[in-house]
C-alpha atoms as a PDB file:
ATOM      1  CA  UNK A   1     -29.097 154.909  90.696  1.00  0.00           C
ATOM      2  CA  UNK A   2     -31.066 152.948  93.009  1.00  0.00           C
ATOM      3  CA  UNK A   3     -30.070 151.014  95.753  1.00  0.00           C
ATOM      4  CA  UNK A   4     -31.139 147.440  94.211  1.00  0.00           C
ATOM      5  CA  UNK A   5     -28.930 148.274  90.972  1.00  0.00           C
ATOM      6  CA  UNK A   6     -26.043 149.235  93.097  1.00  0.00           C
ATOM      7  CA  UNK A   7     -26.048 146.238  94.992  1.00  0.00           C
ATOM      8  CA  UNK A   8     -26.821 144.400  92.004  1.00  0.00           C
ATOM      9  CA  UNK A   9     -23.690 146.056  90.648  1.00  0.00           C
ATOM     10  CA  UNK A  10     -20.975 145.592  93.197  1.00  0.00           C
ATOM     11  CA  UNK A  11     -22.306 141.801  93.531  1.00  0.00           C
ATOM     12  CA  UNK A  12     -21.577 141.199  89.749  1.00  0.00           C
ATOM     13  CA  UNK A  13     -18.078 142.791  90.379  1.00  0.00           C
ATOM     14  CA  UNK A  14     -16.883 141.395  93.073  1.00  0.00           C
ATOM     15  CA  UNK A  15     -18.030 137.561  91.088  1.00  0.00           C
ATOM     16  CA  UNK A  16     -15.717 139.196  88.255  1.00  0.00           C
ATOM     17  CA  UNK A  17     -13.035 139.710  90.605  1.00  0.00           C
ATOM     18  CA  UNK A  18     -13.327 136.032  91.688  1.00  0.00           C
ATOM     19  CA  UNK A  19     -13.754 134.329  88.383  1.00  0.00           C
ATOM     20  CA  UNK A  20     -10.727 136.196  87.436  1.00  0.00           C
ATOM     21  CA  UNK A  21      -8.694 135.155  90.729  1.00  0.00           C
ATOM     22  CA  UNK A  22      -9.681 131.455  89.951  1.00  0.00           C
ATOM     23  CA  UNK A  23      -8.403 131.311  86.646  1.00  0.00           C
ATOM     24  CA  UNK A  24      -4.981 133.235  87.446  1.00  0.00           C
ATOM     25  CA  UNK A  25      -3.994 130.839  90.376  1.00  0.00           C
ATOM     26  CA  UNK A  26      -5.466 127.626  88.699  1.00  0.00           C
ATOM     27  CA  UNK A  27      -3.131 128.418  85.576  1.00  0.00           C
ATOM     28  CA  UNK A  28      -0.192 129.023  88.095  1.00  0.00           C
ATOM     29  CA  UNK A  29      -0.419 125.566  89.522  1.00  0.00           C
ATOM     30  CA  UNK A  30      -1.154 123.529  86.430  1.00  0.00           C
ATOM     31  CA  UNK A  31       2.457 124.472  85.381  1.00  0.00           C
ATOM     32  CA  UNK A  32       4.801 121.715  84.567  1.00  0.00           C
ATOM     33  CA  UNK A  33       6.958 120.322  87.115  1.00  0.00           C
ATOM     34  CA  UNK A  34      10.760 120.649  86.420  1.00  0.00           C
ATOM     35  CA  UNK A  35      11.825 117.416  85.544  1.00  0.00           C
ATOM     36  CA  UNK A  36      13.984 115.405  88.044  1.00  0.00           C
ATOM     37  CA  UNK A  37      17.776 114.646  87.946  1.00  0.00           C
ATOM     38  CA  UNK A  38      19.001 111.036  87.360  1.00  0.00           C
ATOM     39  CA  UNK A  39      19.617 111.215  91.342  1.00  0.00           C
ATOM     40  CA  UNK A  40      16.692 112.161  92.433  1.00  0.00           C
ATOM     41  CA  UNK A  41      14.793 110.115  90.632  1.00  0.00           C
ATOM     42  CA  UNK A  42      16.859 107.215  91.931  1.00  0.00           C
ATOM     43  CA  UNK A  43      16.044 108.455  95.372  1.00  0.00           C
ATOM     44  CA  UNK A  44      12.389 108.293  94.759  1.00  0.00           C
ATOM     45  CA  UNK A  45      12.512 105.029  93.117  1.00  0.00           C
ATOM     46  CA  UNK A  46      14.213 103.184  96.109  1.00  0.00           C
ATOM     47  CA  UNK A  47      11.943 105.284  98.810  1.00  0.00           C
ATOM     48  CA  UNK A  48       8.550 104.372  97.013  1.00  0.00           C
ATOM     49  CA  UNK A  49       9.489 101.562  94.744  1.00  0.00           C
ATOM     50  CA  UNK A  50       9.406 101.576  90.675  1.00  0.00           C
ATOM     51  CA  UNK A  51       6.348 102.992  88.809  1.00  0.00           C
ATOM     52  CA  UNK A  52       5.915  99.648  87.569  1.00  0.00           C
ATOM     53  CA  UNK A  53       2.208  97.323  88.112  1.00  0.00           C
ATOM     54  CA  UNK A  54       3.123  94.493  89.737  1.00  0.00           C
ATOM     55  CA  UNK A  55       2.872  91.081  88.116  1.00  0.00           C
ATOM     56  CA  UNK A  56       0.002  89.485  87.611  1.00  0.00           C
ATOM     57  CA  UNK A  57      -1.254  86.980  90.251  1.00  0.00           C
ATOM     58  CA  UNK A  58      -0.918  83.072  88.787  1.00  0.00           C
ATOM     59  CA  UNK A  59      -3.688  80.991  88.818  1.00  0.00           C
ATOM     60  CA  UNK A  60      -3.945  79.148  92.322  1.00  0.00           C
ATOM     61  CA  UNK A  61      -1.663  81.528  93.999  1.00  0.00           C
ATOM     62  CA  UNK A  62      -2.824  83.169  97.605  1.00  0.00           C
ATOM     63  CA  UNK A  63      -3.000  86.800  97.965  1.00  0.00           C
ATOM     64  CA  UNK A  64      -2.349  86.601 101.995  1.00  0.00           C
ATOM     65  CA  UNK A  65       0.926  88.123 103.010  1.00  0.00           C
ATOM     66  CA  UNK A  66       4.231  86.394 103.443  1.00  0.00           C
ATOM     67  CA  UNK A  67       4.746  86.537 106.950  1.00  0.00           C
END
């Protein structure tokens, strides 16, 4: 074997061993969370508010703060 092919060789593995690495931890994470309990969802809700869009701005009202 020459010394091109086995460079050429062990560069093509080693991208194997990568792609393969990627696609074993990216499958890991994409798991589903566990879903929360009735209390901790409560706990979220009051830290960052509801999941709700607020409502929409009437016509002629100010968007400055209420200070």
């Amino acid at each position: 074997m020459t010394r091109p092919v086995l460079i050429a060789s062990v560069c093509i593995m080693i991208a194997e061993i990568a792609a393969v690495t990627t696609v074993v931890l990216v499958r890991g994470e994409s798991c589903a969370a566990p879903q929360m309990s009735e209390e901790q969802r409560a706990t979220r809700e009051k830290f960052f508010g509801t999941g709700k869009a607020p409502p929409p701005i009437e016509k002629g009202q100010e968007m400055r703060p209420r200070w």
